[in-house]
C-alpha atoms as a PDB file:
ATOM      1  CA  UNK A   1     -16.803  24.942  -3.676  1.00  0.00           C
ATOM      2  CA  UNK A   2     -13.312  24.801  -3.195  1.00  0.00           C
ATOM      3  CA  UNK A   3     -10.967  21.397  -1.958  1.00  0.00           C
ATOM      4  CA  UNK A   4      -9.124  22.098   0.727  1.00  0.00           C
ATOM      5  CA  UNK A   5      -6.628  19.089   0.713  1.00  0.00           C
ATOM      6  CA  UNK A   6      -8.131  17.414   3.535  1.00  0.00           C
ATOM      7  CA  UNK A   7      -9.269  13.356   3.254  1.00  0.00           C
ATOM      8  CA  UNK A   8     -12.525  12.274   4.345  1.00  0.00           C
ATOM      9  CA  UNK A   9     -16.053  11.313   2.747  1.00  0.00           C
ATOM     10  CA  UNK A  10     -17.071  14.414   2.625  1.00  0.00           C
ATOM     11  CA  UNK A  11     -13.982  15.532   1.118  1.00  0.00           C
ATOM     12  CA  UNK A  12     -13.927  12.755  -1.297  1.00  0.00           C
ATOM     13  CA  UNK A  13     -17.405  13.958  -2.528  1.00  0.00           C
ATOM     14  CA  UNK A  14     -16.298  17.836  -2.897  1.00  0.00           C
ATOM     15  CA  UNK A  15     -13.186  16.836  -4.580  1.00  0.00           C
ATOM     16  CA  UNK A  16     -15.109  14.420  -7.043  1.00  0.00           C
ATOM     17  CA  UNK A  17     -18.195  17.100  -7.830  1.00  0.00           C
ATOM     18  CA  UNK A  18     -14.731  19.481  -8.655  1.00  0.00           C
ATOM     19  CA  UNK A  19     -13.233  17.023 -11.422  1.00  0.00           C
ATOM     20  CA  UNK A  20     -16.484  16.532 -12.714  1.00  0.00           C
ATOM     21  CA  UNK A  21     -17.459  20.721 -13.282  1.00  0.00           C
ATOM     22  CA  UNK A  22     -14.246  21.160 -14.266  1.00  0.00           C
ATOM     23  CA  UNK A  23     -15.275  18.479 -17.248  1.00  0.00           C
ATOM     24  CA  UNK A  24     -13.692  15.273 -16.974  1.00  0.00           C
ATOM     25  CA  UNK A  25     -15.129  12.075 -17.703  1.00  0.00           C
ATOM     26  CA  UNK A  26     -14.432   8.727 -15.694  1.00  0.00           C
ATOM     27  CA  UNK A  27     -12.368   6.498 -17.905  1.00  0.00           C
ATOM     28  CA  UNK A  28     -10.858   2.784 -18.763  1.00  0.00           C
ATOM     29  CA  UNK A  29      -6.995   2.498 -18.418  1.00  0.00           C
ATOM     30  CA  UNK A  30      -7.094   1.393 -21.874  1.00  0.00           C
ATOM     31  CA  UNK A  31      -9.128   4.121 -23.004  1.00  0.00           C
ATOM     32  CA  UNK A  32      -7.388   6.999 -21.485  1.00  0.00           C
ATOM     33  CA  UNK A  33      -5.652   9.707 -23.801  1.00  0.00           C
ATOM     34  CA  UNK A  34      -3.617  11.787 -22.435  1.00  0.00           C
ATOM     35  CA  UNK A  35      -4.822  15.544 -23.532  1.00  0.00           C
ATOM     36  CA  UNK A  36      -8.333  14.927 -22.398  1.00  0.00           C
ATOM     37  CA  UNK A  37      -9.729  15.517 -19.653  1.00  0.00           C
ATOM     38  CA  UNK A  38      -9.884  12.142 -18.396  1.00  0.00           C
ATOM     39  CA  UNK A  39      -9.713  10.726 -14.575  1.00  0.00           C
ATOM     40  CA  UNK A  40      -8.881   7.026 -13.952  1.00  0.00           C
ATOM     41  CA  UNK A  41     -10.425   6.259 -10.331  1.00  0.00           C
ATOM     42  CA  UNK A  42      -8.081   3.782  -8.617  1.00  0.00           C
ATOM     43  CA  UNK A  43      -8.751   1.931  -5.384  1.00  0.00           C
ATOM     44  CA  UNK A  44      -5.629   0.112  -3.562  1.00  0.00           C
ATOM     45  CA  UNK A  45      -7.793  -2.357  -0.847  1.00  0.00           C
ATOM     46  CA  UNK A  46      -5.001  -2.858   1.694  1.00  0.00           C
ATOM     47  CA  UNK A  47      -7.078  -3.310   4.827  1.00  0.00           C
ATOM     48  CA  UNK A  48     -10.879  -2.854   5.358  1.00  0.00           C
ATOM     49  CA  UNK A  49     -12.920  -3.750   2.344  1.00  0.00           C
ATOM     50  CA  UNK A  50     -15.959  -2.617   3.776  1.00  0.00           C
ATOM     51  CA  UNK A  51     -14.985   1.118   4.124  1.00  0.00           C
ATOM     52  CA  UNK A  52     -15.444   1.022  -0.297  1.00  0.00           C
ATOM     53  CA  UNK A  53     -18.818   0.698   0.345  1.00  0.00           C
ATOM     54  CA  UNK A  54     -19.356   4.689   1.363  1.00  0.00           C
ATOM     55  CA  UNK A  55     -16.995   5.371  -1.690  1.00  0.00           C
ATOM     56  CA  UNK A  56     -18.664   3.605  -4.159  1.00  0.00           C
ATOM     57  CA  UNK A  57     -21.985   4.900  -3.413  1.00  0.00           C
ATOM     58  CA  UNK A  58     -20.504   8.658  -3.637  1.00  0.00           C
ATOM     59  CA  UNK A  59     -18.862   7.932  -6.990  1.00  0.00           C
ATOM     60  CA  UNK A  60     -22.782   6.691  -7.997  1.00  0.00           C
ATOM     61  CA  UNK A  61     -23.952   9.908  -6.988  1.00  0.00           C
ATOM     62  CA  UNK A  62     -21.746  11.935  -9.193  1.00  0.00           C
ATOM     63  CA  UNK A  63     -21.920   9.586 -11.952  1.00  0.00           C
ATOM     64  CA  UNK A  64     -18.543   7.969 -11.876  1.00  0.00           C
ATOM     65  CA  UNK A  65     -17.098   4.681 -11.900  1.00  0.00           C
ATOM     66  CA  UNK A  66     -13.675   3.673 -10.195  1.00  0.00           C
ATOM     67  CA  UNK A  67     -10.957   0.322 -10.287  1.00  0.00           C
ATOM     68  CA  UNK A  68     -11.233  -1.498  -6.927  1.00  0.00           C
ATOM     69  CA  UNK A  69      -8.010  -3.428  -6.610  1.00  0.00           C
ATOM     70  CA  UNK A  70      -8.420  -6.345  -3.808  1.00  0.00           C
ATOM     71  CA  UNK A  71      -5.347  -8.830  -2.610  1.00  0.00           C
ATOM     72  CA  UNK A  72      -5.605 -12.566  -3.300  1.00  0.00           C
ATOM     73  CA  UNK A  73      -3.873 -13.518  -0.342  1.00  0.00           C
ATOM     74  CA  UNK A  74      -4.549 -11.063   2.477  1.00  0.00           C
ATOM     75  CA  UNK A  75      -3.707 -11.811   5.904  1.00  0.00           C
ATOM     76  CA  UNK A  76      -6.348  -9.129   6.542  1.00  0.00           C
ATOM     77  CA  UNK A  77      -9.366 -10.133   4.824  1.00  0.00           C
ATOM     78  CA  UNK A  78     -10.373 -13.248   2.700  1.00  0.00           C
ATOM     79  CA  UNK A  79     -11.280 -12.964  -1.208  1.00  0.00           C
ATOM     80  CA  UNK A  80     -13.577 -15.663  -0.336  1.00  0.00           C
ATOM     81  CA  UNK A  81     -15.683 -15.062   2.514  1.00  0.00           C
ATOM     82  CA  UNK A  82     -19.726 -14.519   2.031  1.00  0.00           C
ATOM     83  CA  UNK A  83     -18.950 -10.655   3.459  1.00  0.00           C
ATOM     84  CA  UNK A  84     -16.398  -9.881   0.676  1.00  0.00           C
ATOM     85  CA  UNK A  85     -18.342 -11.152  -1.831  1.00  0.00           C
ATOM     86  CA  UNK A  86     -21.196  -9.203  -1.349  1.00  0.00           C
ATOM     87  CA  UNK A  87     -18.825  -6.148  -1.087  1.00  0.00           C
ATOM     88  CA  UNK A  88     -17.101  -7.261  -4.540  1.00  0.00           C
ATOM     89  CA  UNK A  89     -20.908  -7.785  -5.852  1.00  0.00           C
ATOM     90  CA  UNK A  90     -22.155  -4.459  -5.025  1.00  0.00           C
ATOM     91  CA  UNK A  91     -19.049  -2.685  -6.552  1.00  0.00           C
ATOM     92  CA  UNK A  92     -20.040  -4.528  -9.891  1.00  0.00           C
ATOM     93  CA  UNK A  93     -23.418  -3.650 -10.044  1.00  0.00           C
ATOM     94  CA  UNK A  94     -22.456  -0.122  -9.361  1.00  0.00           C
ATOM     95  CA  UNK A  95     -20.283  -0.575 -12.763  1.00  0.00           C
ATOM     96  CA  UNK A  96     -16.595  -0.673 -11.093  1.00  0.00           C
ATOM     97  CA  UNK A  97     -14.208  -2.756 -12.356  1.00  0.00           C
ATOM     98  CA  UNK A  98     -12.092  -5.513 -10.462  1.00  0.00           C
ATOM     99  CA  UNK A  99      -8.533  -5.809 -10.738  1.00  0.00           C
ATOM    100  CA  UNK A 100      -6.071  -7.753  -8.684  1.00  0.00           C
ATOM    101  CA  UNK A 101      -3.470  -5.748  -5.781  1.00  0.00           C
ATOM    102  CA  UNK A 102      -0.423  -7.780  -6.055  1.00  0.00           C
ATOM    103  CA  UNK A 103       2.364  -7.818  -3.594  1.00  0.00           C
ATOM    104  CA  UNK A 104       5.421  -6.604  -5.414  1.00  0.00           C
ATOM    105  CA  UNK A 105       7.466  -5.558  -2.697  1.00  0.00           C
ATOM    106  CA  UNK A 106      10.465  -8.102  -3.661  1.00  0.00           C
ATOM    107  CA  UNK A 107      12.706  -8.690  -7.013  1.00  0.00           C
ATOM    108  CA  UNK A 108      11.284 -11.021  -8.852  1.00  0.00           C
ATOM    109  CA  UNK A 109      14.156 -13.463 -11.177  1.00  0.00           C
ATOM    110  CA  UNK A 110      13.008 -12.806 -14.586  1.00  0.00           C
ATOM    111  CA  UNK A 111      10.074 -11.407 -16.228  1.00  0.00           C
ATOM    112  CA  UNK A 112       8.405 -14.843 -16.655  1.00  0.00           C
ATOM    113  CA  UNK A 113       8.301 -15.591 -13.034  1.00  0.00           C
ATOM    114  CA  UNK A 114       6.805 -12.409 -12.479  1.00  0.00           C
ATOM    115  CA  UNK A 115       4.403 -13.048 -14.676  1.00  0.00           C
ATOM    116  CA  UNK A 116       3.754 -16.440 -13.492  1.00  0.00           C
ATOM    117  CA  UNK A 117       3.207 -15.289  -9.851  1.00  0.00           C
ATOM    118  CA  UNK A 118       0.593 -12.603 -10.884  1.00  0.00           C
ATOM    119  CA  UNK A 119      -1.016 -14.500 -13.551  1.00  0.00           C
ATOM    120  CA  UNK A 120      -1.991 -17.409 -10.532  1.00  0.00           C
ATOM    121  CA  UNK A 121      -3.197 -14.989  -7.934  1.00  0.00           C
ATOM    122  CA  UNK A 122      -5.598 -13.665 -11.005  1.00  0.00           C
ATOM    123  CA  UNK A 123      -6.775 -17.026 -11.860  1.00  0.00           C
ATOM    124  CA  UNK A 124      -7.238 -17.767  -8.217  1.00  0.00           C
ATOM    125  CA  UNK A 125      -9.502 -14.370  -8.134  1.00  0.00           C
ATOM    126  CA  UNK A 126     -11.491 -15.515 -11.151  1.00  0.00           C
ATOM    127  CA  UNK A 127     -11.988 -18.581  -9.740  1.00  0.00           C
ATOM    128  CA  UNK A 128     -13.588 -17.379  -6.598  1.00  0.00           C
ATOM    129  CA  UNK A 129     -15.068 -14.368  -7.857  1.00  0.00           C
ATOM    130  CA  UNK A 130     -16.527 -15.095 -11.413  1.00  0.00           C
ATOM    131  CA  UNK A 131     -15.460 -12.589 -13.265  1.00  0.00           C
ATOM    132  CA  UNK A 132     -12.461 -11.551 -15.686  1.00  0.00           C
ATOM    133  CA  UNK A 133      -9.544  -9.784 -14.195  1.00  0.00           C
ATOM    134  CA  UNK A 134      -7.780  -7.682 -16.658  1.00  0.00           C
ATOM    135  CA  UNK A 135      -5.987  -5.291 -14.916  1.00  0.00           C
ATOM    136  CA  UNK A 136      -2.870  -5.672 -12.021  1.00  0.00           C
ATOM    137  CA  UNK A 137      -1.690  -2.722  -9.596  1.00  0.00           C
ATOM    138  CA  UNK A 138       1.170  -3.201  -7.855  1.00  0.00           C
ATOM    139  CA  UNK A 139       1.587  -3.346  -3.852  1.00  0.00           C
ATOM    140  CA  UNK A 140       4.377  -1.412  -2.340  1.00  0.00           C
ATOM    141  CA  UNK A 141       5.879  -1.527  -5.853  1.00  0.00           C
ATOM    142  CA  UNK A 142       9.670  -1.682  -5.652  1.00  0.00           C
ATOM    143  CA  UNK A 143      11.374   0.809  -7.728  1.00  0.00           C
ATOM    144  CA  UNK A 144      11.920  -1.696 -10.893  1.00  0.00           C
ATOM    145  CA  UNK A 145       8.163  -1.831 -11.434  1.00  0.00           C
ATOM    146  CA  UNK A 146       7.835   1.990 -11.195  1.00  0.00           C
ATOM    147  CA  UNK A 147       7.147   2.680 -15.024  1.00  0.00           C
ATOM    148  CA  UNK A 148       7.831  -0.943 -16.364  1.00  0.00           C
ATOM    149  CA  UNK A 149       6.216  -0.643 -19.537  1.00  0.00           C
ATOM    150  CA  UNK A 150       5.692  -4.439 -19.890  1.00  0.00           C
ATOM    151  CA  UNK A 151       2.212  -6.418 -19.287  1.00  0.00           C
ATOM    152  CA  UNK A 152       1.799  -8.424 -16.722  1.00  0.00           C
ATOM    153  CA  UNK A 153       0.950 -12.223 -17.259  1.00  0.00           C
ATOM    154  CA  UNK A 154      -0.625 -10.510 -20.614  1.00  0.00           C
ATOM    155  CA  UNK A 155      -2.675  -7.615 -18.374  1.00  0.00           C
ATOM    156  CA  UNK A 156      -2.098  -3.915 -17.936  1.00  0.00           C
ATOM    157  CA  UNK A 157      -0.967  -2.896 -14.671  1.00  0.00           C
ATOM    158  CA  UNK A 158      -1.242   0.646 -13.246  1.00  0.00           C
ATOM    159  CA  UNK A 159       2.472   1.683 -13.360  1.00  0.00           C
ATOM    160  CA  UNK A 160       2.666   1.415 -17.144  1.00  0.00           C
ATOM    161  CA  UNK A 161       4.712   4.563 -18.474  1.00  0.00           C
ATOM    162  CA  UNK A 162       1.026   5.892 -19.954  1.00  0.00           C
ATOM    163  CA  UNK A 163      -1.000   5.677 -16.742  1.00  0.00           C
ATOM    164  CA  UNK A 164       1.919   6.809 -14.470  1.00  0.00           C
ATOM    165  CA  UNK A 165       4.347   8.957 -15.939  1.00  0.00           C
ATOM    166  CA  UNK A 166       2.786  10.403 -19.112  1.00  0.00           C
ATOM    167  CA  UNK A 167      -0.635  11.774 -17.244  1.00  0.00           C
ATOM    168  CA  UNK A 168      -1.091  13.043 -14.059  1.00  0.00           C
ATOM    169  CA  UNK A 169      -1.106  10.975 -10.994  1.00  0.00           C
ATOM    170  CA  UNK A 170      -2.010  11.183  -7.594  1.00  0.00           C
ATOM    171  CA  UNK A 171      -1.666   9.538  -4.584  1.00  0.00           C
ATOM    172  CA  UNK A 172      -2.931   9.583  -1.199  1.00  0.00           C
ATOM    173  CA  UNK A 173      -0.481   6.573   0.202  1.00  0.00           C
ATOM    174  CA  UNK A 174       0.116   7.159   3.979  1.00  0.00           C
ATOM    175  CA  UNK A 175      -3.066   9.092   4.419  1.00  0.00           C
ATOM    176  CA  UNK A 176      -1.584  11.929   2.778  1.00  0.00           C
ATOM    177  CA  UNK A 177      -1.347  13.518  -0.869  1.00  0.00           C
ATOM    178  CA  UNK A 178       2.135  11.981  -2.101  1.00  0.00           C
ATOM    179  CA  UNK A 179       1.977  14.054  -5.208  1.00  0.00           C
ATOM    180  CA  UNK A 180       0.024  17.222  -3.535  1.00  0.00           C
ATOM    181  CA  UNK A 181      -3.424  18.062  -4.120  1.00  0.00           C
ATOM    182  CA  UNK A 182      -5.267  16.948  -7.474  1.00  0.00           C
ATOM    183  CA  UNK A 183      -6.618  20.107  -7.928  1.00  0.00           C
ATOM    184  CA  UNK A 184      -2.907  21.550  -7.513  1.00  0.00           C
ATOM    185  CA  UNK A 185      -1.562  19.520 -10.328  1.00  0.00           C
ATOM    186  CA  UNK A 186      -0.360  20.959 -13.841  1.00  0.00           C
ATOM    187  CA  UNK A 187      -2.374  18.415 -15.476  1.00  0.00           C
ATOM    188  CA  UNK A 188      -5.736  19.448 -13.962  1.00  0.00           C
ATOM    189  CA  UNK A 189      -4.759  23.432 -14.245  1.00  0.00           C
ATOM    190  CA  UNK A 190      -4.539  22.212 -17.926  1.00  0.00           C
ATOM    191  CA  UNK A 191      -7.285  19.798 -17.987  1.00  0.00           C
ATOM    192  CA  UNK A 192      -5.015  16.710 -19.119  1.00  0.00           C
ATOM    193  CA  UNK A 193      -5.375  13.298 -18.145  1.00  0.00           C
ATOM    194  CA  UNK A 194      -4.654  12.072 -14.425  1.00  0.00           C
ATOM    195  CA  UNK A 195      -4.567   8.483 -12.536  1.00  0.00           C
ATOM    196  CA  UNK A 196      -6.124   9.227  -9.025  1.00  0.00           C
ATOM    197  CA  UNK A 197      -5.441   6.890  -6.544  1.00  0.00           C
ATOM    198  CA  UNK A 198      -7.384   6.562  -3.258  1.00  0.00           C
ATOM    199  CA  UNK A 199      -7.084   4.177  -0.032  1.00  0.00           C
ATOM    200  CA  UNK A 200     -11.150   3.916   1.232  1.00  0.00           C
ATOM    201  CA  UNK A 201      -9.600   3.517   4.984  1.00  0.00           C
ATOM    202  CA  UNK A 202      -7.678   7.114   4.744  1.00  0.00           C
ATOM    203  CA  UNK A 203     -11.257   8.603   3.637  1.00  0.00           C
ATOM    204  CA  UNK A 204     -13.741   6.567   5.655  1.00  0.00           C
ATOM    205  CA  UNK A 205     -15.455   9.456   8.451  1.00  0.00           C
ATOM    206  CA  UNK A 206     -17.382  12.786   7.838  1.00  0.00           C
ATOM    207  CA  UNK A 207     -14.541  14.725   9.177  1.00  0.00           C
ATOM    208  CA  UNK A 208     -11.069  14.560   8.544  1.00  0.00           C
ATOM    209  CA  UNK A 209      -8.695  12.819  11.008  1.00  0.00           C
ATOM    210  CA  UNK A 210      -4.902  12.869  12.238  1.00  0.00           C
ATOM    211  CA  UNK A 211      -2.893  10.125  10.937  1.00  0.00           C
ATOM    212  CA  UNK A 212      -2.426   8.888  14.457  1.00  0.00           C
ATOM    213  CA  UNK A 213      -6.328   8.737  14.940  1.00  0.00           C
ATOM    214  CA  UNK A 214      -7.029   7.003  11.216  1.00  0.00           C
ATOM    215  CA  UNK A 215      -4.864   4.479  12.222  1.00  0.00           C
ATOM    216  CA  UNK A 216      -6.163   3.833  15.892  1.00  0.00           C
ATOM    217  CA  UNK A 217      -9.763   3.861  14.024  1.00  0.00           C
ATOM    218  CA  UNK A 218      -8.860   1.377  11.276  1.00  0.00           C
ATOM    219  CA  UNK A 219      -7.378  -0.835  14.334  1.00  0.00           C
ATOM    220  CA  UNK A 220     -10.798  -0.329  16.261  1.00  0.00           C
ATOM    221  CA  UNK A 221     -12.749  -1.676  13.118  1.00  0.00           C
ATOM    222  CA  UNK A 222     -10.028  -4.786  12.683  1.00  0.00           C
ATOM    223  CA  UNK A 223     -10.713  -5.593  16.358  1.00  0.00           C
ATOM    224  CA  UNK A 224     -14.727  -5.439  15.561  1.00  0.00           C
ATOM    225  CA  UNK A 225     -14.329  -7.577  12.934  1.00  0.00           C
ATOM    226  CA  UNK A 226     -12.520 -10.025  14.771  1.00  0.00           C
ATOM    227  CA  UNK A 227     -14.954 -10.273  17.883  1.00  0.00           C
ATOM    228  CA  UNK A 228     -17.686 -10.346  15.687  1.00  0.00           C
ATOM    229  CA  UNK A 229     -16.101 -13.891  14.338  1.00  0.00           C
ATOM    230  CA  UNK A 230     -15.119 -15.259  17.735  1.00  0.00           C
ATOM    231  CA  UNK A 231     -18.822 -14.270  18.951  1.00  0.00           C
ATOM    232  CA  UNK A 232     -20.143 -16.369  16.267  1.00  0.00           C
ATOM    233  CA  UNK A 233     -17.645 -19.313  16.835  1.00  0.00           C
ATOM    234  CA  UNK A 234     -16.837 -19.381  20.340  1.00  0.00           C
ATOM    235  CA  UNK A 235     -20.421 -19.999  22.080  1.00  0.00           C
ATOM    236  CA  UNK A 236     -19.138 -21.368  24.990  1.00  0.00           C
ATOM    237  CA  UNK A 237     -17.506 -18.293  25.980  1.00  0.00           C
ATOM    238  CA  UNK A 238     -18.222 -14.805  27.149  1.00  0.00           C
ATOM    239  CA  UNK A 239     -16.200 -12.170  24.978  1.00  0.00           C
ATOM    240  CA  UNK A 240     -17.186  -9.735  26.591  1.00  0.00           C
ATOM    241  CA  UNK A 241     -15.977 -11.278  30.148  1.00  0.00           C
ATOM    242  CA  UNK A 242     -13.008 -12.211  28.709  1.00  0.00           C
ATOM    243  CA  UNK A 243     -11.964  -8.505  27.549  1.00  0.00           C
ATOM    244  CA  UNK A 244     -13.496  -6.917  30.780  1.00  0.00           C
ATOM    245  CA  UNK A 245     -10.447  -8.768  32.372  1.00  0.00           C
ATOM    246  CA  UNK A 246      -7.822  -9.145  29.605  1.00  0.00           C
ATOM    247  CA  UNK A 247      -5.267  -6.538  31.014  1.00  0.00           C
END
């Protein structure tokens, strides 16, 4: 079966089941060489945490496993709600990894304050979540942190020159392939090493979607969520009243 460029979960799955006839093996960031066939499975959580459910479990079907990279300080979703959790749970016992998504859209002074900053929203993770983080990616990095071949507060982070610039890497930022189509690359016509990196919300639906309509659907699930809270907290009110005659 051939990829046809296209982003949704049954894409996702074709493109996988591709990578893995073609021979490559799901790998660590620090285990990654760059003439093998290896795939690093990256996942940037910017908005709906949920939609990584219906990723994970296709990544379990093929026999993968994948980074999930989740924001300490969303204004979006909380690291430390009961719902999360369970989502950050499941993703573990499937055998993903955790790593934090730090904002890094601003110059920071120096290298140490940098490092402070990220190394406090990874403690704050650990903290809440239990578990080690070890690895950073970087937020609408700005161009400074594009190939900084530094650690992080002592971690890797996804931009390092050998995960970015030395092997293949892909990108589907804006809902779109930023770096064309995987299975366009040089590196997988010559079965090198690539990063892959996915947003769930681009992918979440059988069928592929206009930009325009991924967006209005992500905003339809944001406005779910947020009725679902105000059902549960507001008992003295009628939602559904109040939206009949909102406009």
């Amino acid at each position: 079966m051939k990829y046809n460029g296209k982003i949704s979960l049954k894409d996702y799955e074709i493109l996988l089941n591709i990578f893995k006839r073609k021979g490559y093996k799901t790998v660590k960031y620090d285990s990654v060489e760059k003439k093998s066939k290896h795939l690093i499975l990256r996942h940037d959580i910017d908005i709906l945490p949920e939609d990584t459910i219906d990723v994970c479990d296709i990544e379990k079907k093929i026999g993968y496993k994948a980074y999930y990279f989740f924001m300490s300080n969303s204004e979006i979703y909380n690291l430390n709600s009961p719902k999360l959790k369970a989502i950050i749970n499941y993703l573990c016992k499937s055998g993903h990894e955790i790593g934090l998504h730090f904002n890094s859209n601003k110059k920071f002074k120096n290298k140490e304050t940098l490092d402070n900053h990220v190394n406090l929203e990874c403690k704050i993770m650990e903290h809440i979540l239990n578990i080690k983080i070890n690895i950073v990616s970087f937020h609408r990095p700005i161009n400074n942190l594009l190939n900084y071949k530094y650690r992080v507060a002592r971690r890797l982070h996804t931009y390092m020159p050998q995960f970015f610039s030395n092997i293949g890497y892909c990108s589907d930022s804006r809902g779109e392939w930023r770096f064309s189509d995987p299975t366009k690359q040089k590196e997988f016509m010559e079965e090198t090493a690539i990063q892959l990196l996915t947003h769930a919300e681009w992918w979440n639906g059988r069928k592929d979607l206009g930009l325009n309509d991924k967006i209005k659907k992500i905003i339809k699930k944001l406005e779910k969520n947020n009725l679902v809270y105000l059902k549960n907290n507001l008992t003295n009110f009628s939602i559904k009243k109040v939206l009949k005659n909102r406009n």
